[in-house]
N, C-alpha and C. Protein backbone atom coordinates (compact mmCIF):
# COMPACT_ATOMS: atom_id res chain seq x y z
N UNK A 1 9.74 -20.25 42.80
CA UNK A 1 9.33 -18.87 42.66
C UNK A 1 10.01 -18.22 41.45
N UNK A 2 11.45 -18.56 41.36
CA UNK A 2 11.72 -18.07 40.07
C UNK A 2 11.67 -18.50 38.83
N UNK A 3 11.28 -20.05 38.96
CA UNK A 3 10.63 -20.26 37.64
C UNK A 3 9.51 -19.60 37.13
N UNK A 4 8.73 -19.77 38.40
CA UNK A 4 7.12 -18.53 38.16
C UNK A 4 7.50 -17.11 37.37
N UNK A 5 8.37 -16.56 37.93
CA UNK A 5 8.66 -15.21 37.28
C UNK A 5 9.32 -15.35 35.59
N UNK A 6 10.10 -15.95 36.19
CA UNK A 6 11.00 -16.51 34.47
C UNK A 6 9.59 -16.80 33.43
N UNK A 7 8.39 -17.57 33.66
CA UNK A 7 7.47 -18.08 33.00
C UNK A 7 6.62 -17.00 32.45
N UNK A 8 6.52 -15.65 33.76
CA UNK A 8 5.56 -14.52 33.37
C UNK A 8 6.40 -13.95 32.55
N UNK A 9 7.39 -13.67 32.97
CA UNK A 9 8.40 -12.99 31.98
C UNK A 9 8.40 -13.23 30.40
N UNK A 10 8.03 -14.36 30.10
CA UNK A 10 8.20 -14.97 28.61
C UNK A 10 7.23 -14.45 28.57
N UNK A 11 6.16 -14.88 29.07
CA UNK A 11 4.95 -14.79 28.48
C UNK A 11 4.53 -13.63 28.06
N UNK A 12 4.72 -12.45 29.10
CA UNK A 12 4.60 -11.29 28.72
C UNK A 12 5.27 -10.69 27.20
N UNK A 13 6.79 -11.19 26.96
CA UNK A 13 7.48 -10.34 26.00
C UNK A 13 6.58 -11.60 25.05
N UNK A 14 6.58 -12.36 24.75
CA UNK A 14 5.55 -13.53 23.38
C UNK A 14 4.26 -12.28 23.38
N UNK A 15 3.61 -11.88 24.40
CA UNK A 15 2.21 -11.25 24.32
C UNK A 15 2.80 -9.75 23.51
N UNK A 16 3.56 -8.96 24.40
CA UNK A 16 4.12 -7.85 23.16
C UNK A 16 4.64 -8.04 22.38
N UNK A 17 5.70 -9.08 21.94
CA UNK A 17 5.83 -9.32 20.33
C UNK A 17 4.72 -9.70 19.80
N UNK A 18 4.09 -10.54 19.85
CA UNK A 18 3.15 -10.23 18.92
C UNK A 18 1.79 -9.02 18.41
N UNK A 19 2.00 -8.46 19.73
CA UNK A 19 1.15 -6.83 19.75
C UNK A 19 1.83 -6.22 18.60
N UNK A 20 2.88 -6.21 19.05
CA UNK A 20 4.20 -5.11 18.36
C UNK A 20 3.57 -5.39 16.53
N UNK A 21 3.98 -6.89 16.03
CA UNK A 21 4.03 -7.00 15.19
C UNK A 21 2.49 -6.79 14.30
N UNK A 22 1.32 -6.97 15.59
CA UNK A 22 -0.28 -6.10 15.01
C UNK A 22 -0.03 -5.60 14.36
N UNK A 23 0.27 -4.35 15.74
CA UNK A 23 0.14 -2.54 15.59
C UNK A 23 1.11 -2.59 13.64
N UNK A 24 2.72 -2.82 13.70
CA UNK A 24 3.36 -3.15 12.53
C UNK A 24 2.20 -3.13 11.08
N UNK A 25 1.37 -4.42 11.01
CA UNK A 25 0.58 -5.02 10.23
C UNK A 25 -0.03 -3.29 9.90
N UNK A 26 -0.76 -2.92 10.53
CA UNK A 26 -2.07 -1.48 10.80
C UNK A 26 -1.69 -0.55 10.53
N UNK A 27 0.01 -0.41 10.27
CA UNK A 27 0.40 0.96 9.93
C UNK A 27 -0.19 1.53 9.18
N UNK A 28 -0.86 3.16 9.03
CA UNK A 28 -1.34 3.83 7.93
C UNK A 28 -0.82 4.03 6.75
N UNK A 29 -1.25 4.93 5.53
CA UNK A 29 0.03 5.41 4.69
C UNK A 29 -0.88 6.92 4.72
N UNK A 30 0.41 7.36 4.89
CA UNK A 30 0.15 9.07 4.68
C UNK A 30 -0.08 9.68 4.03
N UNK A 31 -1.30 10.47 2.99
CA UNK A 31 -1.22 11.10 2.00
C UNK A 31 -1.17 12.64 2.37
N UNK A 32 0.01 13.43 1.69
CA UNK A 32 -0.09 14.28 2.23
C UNK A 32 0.50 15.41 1.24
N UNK A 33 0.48 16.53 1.06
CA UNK A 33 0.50 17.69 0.35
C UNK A 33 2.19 18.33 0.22
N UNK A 34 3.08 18.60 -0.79
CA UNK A 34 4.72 18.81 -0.22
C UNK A 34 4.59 20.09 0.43
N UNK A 35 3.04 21.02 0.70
CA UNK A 35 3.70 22.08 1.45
C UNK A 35 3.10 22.01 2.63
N UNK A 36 2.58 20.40 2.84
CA UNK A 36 2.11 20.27 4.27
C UNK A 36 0.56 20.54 4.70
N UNK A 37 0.15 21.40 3.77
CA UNK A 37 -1.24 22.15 3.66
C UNK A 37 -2.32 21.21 4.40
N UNK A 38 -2.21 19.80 4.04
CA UNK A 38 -3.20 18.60 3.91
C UNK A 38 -2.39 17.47 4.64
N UNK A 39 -3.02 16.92 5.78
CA UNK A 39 -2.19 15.46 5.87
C UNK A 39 -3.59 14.56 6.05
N UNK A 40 -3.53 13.17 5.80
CA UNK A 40 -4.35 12.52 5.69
C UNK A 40 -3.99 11.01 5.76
N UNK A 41 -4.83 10.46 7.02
CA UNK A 41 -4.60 9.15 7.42
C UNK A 41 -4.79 8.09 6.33
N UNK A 42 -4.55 7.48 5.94
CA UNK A 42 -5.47 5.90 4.88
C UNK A 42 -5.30 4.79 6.05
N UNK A 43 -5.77 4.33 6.73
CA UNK A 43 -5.88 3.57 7.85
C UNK A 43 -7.16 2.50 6.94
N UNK A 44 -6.60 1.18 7.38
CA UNK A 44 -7.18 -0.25 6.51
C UNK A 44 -8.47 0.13 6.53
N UNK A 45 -9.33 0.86 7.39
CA UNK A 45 -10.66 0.94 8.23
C UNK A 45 -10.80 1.60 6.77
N UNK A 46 -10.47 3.17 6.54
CA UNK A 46 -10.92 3.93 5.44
C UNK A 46 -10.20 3.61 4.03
N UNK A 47 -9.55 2.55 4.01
CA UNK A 47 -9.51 1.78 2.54
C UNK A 47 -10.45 0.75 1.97
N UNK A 48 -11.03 0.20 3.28
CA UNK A 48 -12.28 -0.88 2.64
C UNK A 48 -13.63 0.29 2.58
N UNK A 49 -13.20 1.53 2.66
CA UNK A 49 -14.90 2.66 2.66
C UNK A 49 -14.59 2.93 1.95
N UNK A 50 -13.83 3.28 0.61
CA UNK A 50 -13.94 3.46 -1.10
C UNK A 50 -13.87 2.47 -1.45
N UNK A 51 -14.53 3.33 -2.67
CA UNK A 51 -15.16 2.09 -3.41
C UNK A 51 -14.28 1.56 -4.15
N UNK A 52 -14.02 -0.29 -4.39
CA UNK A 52 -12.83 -0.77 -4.57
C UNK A 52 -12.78 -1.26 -6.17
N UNK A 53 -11.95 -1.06 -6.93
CA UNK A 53 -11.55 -1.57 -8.31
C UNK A 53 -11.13 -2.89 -8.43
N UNK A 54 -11.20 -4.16 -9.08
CA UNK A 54 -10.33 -5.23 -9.09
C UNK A 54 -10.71 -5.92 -10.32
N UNK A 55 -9.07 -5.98 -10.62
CA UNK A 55 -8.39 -6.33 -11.82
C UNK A 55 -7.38 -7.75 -11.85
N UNK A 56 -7.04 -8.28 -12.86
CA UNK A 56 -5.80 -9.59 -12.78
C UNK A 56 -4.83 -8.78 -13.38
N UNK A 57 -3.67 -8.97 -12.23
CA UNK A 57 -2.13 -8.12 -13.10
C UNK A 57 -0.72 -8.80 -12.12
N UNK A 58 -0.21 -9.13 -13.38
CA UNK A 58 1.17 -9.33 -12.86
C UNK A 58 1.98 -8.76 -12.00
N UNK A 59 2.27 -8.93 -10.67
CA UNK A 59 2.99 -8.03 -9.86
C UNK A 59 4.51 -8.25 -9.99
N UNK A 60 5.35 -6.61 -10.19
CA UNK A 60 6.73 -6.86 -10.65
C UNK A 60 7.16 -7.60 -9.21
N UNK A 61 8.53 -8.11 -9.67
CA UNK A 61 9.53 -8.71 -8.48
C UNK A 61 8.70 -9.86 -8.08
N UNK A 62 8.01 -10.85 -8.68
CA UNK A 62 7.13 -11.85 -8.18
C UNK A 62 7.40 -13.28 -8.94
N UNK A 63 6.96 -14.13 -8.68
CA UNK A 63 6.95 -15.29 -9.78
C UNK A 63 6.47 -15.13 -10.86
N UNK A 64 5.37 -14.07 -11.22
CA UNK A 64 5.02 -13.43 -12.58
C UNK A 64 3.65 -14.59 -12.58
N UNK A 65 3.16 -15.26 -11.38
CA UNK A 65 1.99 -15.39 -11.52
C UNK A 65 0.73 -14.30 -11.94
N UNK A 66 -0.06 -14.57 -12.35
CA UNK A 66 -1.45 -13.27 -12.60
C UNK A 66 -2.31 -13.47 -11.13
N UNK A 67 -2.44 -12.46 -10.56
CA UNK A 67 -2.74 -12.48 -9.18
C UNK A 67 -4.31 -11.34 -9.55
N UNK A 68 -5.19 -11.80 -8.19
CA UNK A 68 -6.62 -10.81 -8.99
C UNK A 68 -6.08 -9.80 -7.32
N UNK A 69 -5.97 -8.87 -7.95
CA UNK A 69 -5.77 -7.65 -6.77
C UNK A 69 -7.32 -6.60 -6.50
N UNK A 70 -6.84 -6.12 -5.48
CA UNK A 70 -8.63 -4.86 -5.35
C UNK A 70 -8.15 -3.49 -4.64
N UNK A 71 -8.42 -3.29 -4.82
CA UNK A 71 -8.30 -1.50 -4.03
C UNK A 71 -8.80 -0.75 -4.27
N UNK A 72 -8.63 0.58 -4.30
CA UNK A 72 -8.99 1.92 -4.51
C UNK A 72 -8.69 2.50 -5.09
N UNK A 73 -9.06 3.23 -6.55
CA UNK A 73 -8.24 4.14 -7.76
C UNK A 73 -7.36 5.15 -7.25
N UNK A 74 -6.25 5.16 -7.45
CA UNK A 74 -5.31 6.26 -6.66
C UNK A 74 -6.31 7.52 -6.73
N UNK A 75 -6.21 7.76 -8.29
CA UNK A 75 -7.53 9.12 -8.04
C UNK A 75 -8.69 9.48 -6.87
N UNK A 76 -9.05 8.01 -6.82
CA UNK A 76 -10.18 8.25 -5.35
C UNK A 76 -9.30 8.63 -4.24
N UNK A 77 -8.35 8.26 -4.11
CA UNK A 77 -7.53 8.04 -2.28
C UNK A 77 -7.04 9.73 -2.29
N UNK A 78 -6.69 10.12 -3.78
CA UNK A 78 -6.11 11.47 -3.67
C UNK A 78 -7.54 12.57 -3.18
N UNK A 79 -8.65 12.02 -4.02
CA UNK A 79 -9.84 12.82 -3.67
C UNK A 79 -10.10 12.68 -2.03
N UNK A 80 -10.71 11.83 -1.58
CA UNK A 80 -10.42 11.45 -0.53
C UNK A 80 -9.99 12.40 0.88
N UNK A 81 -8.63 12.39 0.01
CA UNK A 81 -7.68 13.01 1.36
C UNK A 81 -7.64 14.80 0.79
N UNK A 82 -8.62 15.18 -0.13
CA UNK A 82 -8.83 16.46 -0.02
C UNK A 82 -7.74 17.30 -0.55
N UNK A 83 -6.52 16.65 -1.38
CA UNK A 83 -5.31 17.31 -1.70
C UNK A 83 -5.79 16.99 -3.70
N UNK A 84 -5.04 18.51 -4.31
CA UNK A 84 -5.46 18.48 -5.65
C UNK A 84 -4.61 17.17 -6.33
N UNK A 85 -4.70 17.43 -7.45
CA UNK A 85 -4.39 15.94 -8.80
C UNK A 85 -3.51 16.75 -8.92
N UNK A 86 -2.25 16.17 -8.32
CA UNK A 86 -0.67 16.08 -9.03
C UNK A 86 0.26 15.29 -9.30
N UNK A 87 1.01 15.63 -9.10
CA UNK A 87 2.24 14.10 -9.66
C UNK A 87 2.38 13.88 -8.12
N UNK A 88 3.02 12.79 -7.88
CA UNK A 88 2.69 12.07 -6.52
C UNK A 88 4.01 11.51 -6.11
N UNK A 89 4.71 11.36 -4.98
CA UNK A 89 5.62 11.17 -4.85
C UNK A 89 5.57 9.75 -3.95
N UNK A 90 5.38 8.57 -4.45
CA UNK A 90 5.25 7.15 -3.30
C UNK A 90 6.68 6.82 -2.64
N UNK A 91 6.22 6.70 -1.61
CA UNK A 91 7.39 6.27 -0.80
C UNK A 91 6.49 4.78 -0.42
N UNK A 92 7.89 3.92 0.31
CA UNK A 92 7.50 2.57 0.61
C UNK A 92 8.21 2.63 1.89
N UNK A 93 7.99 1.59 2.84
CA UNK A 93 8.37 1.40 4.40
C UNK A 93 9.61 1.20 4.27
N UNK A 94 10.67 0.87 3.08
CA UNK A 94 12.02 0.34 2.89
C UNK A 94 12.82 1.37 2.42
N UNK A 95 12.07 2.31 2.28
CA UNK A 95 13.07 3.45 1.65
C UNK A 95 13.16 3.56 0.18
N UNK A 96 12.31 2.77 -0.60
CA UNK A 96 12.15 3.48 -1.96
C UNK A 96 10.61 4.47 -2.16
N UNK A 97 11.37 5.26 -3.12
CA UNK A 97 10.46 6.35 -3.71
C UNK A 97 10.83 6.89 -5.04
N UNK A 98 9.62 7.09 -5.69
CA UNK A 98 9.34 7.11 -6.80
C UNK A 98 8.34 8.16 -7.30
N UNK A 99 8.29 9.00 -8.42
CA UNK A 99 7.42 9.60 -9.07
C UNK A 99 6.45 9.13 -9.86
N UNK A 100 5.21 8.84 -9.32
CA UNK A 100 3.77 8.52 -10.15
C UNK A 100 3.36 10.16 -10.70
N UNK A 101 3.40 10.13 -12.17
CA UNK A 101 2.72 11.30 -12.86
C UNK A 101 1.73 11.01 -12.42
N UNK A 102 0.49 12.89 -12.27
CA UNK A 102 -0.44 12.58 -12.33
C UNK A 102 -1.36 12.49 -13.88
N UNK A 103 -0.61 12.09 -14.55
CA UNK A 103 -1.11 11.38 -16.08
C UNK A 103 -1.52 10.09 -15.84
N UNK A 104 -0.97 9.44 -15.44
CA UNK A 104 -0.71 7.65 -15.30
C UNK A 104 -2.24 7.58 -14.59
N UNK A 105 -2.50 8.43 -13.43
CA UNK A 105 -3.54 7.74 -12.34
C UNK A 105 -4.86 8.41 -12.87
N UNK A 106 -4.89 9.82 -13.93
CA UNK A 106 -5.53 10.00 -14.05
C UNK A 106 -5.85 9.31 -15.50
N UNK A 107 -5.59 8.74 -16.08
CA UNK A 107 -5.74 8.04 -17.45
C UNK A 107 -5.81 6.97 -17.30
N UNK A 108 -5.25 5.97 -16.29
CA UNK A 108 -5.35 4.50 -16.17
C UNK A 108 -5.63 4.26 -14.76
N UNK A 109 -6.49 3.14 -14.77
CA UNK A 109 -6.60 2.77 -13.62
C UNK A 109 -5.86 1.88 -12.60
N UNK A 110 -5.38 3.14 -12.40
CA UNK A 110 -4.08 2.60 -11.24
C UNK A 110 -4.62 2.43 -10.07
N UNK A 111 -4.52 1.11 -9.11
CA UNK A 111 -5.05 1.03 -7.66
C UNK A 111 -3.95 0.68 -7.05
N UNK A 112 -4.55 1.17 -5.92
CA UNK A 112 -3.52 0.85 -4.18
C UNK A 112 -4.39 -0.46 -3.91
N UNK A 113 -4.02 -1.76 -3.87
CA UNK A 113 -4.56 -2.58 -3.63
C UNK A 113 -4.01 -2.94 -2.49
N UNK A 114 -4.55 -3.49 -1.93
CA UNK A 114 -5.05 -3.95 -0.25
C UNK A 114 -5.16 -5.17 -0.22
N UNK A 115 -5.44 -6.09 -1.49
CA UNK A 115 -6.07 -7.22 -1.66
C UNK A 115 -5.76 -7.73 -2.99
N UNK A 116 -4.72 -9.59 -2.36
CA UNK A 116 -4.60 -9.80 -3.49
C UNK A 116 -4.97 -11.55 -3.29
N UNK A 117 -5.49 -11.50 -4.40
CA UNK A 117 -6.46 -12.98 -4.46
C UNK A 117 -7.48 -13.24 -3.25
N UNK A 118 -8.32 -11.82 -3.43
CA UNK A 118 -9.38 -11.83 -2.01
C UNK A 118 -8.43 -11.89 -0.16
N UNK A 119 -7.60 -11.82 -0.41
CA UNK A 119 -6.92 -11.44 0.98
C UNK A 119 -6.46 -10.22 1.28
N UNK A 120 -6.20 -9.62 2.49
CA UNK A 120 -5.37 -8.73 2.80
C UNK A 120 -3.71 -9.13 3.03
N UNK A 121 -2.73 -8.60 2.76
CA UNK A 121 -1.42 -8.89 2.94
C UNK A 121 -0.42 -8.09 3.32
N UNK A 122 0.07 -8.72 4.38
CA UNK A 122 0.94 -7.96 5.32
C UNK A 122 2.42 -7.29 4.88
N UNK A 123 2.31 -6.36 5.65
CA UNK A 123 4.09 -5.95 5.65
C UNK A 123 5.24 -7.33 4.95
N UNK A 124 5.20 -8.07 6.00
CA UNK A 124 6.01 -8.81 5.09
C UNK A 124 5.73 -9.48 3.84
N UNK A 125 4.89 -9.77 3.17
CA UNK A 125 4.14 -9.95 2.08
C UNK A 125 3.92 -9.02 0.97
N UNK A 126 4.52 -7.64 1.35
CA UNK A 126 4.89 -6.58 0.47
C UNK A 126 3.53 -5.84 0.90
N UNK A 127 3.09 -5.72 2.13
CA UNK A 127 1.58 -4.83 2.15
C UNK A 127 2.00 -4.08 3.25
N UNK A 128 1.24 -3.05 3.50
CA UNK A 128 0.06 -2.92 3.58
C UNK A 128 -0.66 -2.72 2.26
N UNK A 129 0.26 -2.21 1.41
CA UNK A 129 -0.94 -1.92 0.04
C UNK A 129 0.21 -1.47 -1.08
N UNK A 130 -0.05 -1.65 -1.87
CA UNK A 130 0.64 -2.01 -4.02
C UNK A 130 0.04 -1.04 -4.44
N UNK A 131 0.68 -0.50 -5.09
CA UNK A 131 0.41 0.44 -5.88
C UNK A 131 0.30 -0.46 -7.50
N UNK A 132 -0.51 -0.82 -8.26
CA UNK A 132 -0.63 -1.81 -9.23
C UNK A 132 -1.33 -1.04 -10.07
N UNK A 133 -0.80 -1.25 -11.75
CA UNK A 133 -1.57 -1.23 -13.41
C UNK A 133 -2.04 -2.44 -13.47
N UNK A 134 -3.15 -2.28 -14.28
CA UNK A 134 -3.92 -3.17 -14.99
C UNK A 134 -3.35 -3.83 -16.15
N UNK A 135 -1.83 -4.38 -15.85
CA UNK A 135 -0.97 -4.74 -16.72
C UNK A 135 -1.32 -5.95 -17.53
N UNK A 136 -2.30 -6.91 -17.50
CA UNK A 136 -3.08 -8.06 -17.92
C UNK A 136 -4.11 -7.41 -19.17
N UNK A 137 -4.48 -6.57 -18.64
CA UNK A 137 -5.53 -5.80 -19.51
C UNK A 137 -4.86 -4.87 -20.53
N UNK A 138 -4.15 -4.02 -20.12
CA UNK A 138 -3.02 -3.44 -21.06
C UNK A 138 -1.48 -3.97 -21.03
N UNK A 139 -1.19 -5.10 -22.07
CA UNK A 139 0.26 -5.38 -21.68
C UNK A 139 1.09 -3.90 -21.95
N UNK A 140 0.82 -2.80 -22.69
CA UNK A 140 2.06 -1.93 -22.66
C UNK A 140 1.90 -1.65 -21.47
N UNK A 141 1.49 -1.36 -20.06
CA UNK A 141 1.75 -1.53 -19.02
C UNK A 141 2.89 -2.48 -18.24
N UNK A 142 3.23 -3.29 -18.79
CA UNK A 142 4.30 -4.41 -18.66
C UNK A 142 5.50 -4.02 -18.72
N UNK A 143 6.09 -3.08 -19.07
CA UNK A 143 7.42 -2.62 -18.72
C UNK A 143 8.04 -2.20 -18.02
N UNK A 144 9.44 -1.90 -18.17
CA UNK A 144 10.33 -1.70 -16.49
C UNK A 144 10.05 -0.49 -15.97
N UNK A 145 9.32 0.68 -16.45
CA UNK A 145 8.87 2.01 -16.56
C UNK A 145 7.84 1.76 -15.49
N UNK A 146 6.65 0.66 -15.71
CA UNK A 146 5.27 1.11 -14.88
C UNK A 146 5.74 -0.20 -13.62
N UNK A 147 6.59 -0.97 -13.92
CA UNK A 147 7.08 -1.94 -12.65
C UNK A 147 7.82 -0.57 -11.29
N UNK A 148 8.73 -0.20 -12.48
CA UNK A 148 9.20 0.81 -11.64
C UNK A 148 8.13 1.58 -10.57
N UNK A 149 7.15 2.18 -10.89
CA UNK A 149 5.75 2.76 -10.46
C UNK A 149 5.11 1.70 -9.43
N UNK A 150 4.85 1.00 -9.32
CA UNK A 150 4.31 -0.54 -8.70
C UNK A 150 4.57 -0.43 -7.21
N UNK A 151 4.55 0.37 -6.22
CA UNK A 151 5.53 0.14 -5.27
C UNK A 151 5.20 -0.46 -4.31
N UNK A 152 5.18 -1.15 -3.59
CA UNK A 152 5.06 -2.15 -2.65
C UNK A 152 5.69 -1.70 -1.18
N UNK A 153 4.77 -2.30 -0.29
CA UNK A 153 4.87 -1.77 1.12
C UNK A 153 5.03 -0.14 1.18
N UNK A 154 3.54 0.38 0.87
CA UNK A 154 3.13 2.05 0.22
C UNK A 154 3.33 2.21 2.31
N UNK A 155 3.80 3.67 2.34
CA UNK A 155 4.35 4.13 3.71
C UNK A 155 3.46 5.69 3.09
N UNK A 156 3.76 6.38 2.27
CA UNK A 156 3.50 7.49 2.35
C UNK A 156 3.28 8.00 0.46
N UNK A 157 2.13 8.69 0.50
CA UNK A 157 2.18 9.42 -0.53
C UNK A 157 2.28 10.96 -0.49
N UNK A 158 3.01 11.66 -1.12
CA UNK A 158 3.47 13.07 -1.27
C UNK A 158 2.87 13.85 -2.30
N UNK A 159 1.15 14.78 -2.57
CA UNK A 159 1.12 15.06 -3.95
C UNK A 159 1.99 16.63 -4.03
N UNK A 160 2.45 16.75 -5.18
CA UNK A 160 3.55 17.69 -5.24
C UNK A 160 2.42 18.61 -5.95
């Protein structure tokens, strides 16, 4: 009898860890306004419903392979979520954050990609979604300036 229980017991916590680590995968990223005005879900569902950009670009902190990424022009995700074109404040699930001018997104096509080499890629894989330049196409994009910008495992955007 108490092996029986001992057995449900596993089984159950194996069935919620791996729930746990789903739900994890599905997290949204927040776009949202600094005086609060606007908050706005990006949930995977309403990232594959804009319309998606895809480019080959070196992702910083990587083997410096050329990877073909896809997403959504930041400009669209900001339209989107109904908040004006400003400078943008990205945060990531790890605790970095960074200032994207809104020069950069409105002059280059900067995407939140979702997708890299036709896949989706997880939290641990640096996803839910990259903030990526078309650094292949424009190498002055290639510097520690727009790597800096690049941010990986996107948690929240802030337009200021």
């Amino acid at each position: 009898m108490l092996k029986v229980l001992e057995s449900r017991i596993l089984v159950f916590l194996l069935i919620a860890t791996c729930m746990s680590a789903a739900a994890a995968e599905q997290r949204p990223i927040k776009v949202s306004t600094s005086d609060g005005s606007i908050t706005f879900l990006l949930t995977s569902d309403v990232l594959s419903t804009l319309e998606n950009t895809s480019f080959n670009a070196t992702l910083p902190a990587t083997d410096g392979a050329v990877r073909h990424v896809s997403g959504p022009l930041i400009r669209d995700v900001i339209k989107a979520s109904g908040a004006p074109m400003g400078d943008l404040i990205l945060k990531a699930f790890d605790g970095y954050e960074v200032v994207l001018p809104a020069s950069d997104y409105k002059n280059i096509d900067v995407i939140l990609a979702y997708k890299i080499d036709g896949k989706r890629f997880s939290l641990r894989e640096r996803g839910p979604a990259w903030v990526v330049y078309p650094n292949e196409a424009y190498p002055e994009l290639k510097g520690e300036l727009y790597a800096s910008r690049s941010v990986w495992q996107m948690s929240e955007i802030i337009v200021e």
